[in-house]
PDB file of N, CA and C in Angstrom:
ATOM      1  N   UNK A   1       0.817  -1.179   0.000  1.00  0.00           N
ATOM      2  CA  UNK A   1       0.000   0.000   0.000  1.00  0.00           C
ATOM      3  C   UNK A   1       0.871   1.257   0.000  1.00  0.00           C
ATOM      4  N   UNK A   2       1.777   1.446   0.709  1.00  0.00           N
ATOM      5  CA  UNK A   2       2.712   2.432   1.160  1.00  0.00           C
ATOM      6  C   UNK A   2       4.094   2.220   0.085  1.00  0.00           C
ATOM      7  N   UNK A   3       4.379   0.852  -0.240  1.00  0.00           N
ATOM      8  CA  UNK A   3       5.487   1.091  -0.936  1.00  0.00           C
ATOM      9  C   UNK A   3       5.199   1.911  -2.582  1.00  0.00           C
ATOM     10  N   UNK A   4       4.200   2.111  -3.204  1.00  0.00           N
ATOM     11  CA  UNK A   4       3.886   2.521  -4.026  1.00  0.00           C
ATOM     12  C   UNK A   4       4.285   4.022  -4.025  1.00  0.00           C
ATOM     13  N   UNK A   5       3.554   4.595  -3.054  1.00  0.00           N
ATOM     14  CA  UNK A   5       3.984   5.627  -2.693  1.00  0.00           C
ATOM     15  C   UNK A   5       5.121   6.383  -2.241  1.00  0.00           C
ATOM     16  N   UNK A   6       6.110   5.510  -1.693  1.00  0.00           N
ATOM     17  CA  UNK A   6       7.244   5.911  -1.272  1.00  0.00           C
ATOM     18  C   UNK A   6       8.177   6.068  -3.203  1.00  0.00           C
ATOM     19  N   UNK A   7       7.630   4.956  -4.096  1.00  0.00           N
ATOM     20  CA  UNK A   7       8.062   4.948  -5.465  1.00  0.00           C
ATOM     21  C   UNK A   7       7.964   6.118  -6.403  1.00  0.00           C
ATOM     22  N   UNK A   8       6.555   6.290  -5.925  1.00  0.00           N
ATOM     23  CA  UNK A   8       6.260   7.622  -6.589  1.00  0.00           C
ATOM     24  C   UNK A   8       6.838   8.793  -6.050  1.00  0.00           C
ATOM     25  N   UNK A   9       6.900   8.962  -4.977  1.00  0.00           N
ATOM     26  CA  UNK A   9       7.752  10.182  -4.585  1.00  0.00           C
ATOM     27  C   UNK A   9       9.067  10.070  -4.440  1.00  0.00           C
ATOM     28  N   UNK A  10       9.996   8.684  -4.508  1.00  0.00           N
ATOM     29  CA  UNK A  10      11.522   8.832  -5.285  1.00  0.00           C
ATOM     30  C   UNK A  10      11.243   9.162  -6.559  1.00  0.00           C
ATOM     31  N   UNK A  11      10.411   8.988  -7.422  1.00  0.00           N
ATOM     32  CA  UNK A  11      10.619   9.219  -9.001  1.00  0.00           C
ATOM     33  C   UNK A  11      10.391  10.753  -9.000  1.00  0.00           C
ATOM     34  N   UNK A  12       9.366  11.074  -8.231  1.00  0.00           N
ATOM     35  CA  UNK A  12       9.123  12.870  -8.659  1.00  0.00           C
ATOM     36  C   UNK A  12      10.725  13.483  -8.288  1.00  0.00           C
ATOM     37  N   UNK A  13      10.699  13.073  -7.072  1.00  0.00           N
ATOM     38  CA  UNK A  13      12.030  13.953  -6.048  1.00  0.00           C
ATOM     39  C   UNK A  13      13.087  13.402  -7.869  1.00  0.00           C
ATOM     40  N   UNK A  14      13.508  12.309  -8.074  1.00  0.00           N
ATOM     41  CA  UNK A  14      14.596  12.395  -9.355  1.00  0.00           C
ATOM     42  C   UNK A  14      14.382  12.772 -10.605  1.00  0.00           C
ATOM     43  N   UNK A  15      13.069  12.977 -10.796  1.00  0.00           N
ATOM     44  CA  UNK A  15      12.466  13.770 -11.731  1.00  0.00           C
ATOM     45  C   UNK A  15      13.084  15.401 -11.860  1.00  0.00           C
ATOM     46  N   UNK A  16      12.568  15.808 -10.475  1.00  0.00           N
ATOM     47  CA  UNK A  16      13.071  17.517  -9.881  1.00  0.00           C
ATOM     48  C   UNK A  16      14.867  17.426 -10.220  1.00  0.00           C
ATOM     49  N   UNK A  17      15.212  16.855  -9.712  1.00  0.00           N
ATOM     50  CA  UNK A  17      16.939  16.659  -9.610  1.00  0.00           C
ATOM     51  C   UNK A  17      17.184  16.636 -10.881  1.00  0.00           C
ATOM     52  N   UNK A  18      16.680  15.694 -12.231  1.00  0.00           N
ATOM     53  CA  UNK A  18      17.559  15.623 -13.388  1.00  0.00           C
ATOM     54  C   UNK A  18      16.983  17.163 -13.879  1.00  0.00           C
ATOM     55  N   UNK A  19      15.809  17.445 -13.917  1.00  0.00           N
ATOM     56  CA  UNK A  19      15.548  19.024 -14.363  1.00  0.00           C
ATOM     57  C   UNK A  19      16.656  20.251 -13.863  1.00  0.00           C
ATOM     58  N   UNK A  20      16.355  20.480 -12.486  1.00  0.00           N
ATOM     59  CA  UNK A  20      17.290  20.998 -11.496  1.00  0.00           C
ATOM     60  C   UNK A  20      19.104  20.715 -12.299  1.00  0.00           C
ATOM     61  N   UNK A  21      19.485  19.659 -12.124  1.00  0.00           N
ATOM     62  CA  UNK A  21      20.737  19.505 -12.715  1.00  0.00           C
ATOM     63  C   UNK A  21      21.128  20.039 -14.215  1.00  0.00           C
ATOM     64  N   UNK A  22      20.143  19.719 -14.900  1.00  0.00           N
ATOM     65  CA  UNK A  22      20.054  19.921 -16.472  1.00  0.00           C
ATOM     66  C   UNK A  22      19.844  21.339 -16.593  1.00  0.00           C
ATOM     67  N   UNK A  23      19.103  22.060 -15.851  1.00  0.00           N
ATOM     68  CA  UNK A  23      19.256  23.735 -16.231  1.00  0.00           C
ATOM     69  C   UNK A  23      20.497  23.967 -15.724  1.00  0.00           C
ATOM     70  N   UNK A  24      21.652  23.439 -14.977  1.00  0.00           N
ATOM     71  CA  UNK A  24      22.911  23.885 -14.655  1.00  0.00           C
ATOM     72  C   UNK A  24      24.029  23.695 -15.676  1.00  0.00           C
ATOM     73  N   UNK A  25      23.288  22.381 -16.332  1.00  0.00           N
ATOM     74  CA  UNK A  25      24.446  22.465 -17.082  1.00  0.00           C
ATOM     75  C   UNK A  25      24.117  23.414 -18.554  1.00  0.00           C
ATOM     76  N   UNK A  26      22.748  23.902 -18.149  1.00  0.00           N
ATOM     77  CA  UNK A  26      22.351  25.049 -19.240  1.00  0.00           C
ATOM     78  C   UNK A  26      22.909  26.215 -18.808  1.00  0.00           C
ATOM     79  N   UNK A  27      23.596  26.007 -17.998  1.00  0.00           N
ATOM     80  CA  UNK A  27      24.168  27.607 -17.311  1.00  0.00           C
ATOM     81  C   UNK A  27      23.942  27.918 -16.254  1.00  0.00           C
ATOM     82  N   UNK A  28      22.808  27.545 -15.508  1.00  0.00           N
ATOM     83  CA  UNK A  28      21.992  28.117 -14.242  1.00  0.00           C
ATOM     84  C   UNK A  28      22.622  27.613 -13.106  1.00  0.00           C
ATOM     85  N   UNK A  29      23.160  28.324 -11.773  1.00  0.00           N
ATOM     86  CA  UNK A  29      24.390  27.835 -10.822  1.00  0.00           C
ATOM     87  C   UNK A  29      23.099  26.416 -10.445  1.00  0.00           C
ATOM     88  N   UNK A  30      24.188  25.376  -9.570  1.00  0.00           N
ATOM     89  CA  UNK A  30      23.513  24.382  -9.224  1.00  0.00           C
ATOM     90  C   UNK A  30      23.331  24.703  -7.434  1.00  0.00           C
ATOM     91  N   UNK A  31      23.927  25.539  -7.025  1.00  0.00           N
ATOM     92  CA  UNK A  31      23.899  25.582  -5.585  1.00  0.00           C
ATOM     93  C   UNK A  31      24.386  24.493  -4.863  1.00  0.00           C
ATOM     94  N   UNK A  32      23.508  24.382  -3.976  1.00  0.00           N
ATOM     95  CA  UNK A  32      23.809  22.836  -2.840  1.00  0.00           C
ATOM     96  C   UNK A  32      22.947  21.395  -3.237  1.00  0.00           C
ATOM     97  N   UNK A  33      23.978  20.159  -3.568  1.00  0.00           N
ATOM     98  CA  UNK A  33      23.027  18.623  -3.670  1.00  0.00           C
ATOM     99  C   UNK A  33      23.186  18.259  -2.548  1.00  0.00           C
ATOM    100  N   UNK A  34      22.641  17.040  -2.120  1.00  0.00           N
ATOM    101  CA  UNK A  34      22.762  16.371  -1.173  1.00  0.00           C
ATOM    102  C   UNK A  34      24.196  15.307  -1.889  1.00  0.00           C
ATOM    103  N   UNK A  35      24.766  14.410  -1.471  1.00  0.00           N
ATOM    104  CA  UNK A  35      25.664  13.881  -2.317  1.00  0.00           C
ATOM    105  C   UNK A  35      24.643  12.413  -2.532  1.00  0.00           C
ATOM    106  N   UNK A  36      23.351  11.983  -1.875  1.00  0.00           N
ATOM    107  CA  UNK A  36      22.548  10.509  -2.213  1.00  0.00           C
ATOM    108  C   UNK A  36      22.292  11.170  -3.558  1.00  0.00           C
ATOM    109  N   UNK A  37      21.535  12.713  -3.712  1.00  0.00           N
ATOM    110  CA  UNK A  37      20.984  12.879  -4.782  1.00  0.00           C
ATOM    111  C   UNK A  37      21.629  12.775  -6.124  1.00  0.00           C
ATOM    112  N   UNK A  38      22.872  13.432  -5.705  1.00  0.00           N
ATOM    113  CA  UNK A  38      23.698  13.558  -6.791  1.00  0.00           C
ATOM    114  C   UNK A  38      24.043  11.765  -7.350  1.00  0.00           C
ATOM    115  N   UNK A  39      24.121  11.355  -6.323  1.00  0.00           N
ATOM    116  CA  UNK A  39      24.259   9.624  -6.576  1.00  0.00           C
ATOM    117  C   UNK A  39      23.339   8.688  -7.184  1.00  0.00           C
ATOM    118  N   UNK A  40      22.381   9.366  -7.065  1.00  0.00           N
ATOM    119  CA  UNK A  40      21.018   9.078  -7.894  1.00  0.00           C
ATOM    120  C   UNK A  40      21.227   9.605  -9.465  1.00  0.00           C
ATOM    121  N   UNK A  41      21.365  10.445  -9.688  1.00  0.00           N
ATOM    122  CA  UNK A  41      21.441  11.526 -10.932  1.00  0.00           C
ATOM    123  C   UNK A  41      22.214  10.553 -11.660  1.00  0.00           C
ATOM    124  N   UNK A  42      23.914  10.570 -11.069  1.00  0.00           N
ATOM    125  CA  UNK A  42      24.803   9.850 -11.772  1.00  0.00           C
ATOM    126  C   UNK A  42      24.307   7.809 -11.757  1.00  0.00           C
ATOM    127  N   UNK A  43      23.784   7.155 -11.051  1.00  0.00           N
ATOM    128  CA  UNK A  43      23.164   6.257 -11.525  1.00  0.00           C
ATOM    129  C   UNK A  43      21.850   6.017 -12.893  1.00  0.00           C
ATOM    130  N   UNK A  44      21.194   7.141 -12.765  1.00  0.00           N
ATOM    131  CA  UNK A  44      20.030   7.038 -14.074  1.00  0.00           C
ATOM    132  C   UNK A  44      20.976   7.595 -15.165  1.00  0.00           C
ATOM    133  N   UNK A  45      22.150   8.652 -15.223  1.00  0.00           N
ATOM    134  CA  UNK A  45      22.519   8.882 -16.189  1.00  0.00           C
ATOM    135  C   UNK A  45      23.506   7.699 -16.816  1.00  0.00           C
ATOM    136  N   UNK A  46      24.083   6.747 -15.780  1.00  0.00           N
ATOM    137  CA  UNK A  46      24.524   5.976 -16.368  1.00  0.00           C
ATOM    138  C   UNK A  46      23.789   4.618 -16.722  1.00  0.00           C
ATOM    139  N   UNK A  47      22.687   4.723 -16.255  1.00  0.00           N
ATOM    140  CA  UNK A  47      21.730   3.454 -16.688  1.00  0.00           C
ATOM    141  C   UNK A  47      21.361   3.970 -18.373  1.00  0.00           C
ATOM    142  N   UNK A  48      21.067   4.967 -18.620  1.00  0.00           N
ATOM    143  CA  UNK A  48      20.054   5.215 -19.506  1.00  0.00           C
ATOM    144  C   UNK A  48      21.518   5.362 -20.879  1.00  0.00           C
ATOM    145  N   UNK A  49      22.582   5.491 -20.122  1.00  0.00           N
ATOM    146  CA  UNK A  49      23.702   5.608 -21.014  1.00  0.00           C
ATOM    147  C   UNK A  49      24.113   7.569 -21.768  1.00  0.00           C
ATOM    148  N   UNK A  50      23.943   8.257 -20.690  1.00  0.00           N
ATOM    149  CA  UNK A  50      24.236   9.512 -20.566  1.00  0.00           C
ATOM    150  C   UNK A  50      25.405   9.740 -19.835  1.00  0.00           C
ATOM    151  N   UNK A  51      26.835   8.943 -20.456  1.00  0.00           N
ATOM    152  CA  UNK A  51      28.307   9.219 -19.849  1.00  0.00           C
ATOM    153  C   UNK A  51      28.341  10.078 -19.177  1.00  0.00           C
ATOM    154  N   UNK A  52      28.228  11.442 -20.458  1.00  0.00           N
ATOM    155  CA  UNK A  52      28.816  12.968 -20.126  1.00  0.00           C
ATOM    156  C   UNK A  52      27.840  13.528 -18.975  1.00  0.00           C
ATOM    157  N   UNK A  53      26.901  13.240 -19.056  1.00  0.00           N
ATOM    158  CA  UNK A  53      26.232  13.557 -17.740  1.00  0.00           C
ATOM    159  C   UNK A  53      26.350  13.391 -16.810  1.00  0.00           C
ATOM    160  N   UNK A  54      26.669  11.720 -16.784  1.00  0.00           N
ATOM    161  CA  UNK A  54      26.893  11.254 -15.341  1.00  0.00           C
ATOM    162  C   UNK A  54      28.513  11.922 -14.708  1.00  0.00           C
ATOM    163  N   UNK A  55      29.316  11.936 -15.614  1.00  0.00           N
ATOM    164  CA  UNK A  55      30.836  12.400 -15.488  1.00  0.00           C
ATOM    165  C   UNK A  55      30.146  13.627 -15.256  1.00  0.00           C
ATOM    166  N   UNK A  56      29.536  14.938 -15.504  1.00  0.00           N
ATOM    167  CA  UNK A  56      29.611  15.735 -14.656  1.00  0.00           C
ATOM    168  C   UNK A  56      28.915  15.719 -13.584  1.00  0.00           C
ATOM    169  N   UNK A  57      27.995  15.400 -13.533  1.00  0.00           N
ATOM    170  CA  UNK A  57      27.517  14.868 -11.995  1.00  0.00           C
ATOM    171  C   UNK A  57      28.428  14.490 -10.703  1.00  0.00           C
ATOM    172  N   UNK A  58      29.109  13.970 -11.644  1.00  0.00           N
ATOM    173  CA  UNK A  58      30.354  13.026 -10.383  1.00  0.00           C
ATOM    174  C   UNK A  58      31.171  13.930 -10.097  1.00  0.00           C
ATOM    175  N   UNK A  59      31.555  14.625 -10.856  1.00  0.00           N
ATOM    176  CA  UNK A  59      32.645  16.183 -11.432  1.00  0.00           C
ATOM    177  C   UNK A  59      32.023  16.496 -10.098  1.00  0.00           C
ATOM    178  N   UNK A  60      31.203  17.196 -10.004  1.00  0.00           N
ATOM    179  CA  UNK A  60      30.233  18.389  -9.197  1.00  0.00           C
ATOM    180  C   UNK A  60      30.768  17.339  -7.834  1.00  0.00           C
ATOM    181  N   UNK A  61      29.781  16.322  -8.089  1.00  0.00           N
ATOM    182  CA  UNK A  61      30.047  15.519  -6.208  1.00  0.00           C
ATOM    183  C   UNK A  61      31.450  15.595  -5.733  1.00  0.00           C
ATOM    184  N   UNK A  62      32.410  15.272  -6.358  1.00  0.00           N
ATOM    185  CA  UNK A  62      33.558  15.164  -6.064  1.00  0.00           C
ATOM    186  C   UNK A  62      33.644  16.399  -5.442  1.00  0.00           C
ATOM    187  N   UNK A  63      33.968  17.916  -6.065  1.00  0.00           N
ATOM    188  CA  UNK A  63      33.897  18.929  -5.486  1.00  0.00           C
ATOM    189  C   UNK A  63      33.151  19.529  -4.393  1.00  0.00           C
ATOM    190  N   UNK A  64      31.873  19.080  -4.300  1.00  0.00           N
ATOM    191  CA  UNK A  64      31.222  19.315  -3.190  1.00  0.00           C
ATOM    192  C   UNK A  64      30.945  18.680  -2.251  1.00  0.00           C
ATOM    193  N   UNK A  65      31.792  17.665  -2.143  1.00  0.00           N
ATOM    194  CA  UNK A  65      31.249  16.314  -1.166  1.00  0.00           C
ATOM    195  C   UNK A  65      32.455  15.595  -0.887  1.00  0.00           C
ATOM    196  N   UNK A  66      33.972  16.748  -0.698  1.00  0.00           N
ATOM    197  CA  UNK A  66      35.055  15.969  -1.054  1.00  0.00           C
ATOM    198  C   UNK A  66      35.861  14.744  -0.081  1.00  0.00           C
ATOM    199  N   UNK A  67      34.476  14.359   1.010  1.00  0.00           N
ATOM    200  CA  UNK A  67      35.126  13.730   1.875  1.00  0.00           C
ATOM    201  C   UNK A  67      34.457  11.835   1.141  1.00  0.00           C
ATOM    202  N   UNK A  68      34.316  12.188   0.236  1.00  0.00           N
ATOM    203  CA  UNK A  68      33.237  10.601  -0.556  1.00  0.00           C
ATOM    204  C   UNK A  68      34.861  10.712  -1.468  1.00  0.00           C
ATOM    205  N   UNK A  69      35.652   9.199  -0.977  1.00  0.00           N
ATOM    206  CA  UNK A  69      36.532   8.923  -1.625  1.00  0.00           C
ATOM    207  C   UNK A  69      36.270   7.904  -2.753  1.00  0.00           C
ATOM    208  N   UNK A  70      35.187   7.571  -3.026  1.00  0.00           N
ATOM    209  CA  UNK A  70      35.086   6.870  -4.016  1.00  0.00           C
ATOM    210  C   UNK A  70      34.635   7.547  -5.272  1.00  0.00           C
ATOM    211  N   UNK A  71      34.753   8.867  -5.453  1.00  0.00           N
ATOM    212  CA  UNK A  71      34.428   9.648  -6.585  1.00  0.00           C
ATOM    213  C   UNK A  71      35.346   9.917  -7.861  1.00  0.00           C
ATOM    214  N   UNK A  72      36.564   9.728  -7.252  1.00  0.00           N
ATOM    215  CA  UNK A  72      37.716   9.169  -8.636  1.00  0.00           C
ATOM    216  C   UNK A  72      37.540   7.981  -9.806  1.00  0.00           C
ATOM    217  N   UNK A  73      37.238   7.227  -8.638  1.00  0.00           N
ATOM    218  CA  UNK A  73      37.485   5.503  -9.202  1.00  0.00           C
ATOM    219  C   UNK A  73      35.627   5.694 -10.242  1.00  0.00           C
ATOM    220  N   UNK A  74      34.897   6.432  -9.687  1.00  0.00           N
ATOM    221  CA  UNK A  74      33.223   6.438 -10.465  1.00  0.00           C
ATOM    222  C   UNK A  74      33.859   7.247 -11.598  1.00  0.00           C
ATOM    223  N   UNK A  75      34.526   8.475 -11.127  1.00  0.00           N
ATOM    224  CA  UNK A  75      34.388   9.167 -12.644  1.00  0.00           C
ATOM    225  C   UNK A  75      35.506   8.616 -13.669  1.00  0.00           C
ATOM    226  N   UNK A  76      36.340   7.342 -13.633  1.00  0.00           N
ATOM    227  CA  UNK A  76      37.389   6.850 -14.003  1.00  0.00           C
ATOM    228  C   UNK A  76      36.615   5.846 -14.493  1.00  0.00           C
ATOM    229  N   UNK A  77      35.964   4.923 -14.558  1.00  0.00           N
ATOM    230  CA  UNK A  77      34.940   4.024 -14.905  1.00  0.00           C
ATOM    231  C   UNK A  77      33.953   5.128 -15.835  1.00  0.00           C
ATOM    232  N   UNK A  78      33.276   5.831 -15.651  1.00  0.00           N
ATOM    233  CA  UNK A  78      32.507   6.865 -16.211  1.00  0.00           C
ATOM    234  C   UNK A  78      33.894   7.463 -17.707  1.00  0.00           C
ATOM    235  N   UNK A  79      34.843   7.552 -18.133  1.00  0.00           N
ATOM    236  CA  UNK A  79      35.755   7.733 -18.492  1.00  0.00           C
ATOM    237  C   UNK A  79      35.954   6.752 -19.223  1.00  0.00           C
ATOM    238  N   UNK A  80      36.252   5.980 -19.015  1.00  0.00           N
ATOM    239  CA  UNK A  80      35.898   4.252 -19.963  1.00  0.00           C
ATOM    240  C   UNK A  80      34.600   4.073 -21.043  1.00  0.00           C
ATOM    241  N   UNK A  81      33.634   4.528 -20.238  1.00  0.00           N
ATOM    242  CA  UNK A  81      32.963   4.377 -21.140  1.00  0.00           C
ATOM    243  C   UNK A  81      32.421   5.118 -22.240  1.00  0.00           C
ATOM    244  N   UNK A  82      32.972   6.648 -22.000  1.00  0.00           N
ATOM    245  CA  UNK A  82      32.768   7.667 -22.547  1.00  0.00           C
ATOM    246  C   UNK A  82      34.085   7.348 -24.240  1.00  0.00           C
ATOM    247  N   UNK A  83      35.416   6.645 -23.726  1.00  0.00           N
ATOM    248  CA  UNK A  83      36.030   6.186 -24.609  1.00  0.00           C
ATOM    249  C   UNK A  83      35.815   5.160 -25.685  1.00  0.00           C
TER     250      UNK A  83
END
């Protein structure tokens, strides 16, 4: 009953985020992510097969979240496949 709902409101909330993200990389500052969100972003962009997206996504986390040491080794894999 409830898990439906909890579905639908992760999809809106990553709905908001890829919009939100996507006017930044139209120019518009991105301000503050959470770093789950941003982790979200860069998972659908790499599911759906949006490299360059997800590589800046990760770009951004890395910089704003610089205590997440696993953000090299993602955008280095993300890098691979962009090759």
């Amino acid at each position: 009953m409830f898990d439906d709902d909890d579905d639908d409101f992760a999809e809106n909330k990553l709905n908001e985020d890829i919009e939100y993200f996507e006017a930044h990389l139209k120019g518009e500052s991105i301000g503050f992510m959470e770093s789950d969100r941003l982790e979200a972003l860069i998972d659908h962009y790499l599911l759906v097969g949006q490299y360059a997206k997800a590589r800046s996504a990760s770009e951004i986390n890395m910089l704003k979240h610089v205590r997440h040491q696993k953000w090299p080794t993602i955008i280095f894999i993300i890098m691979i496949y962009l090759n």
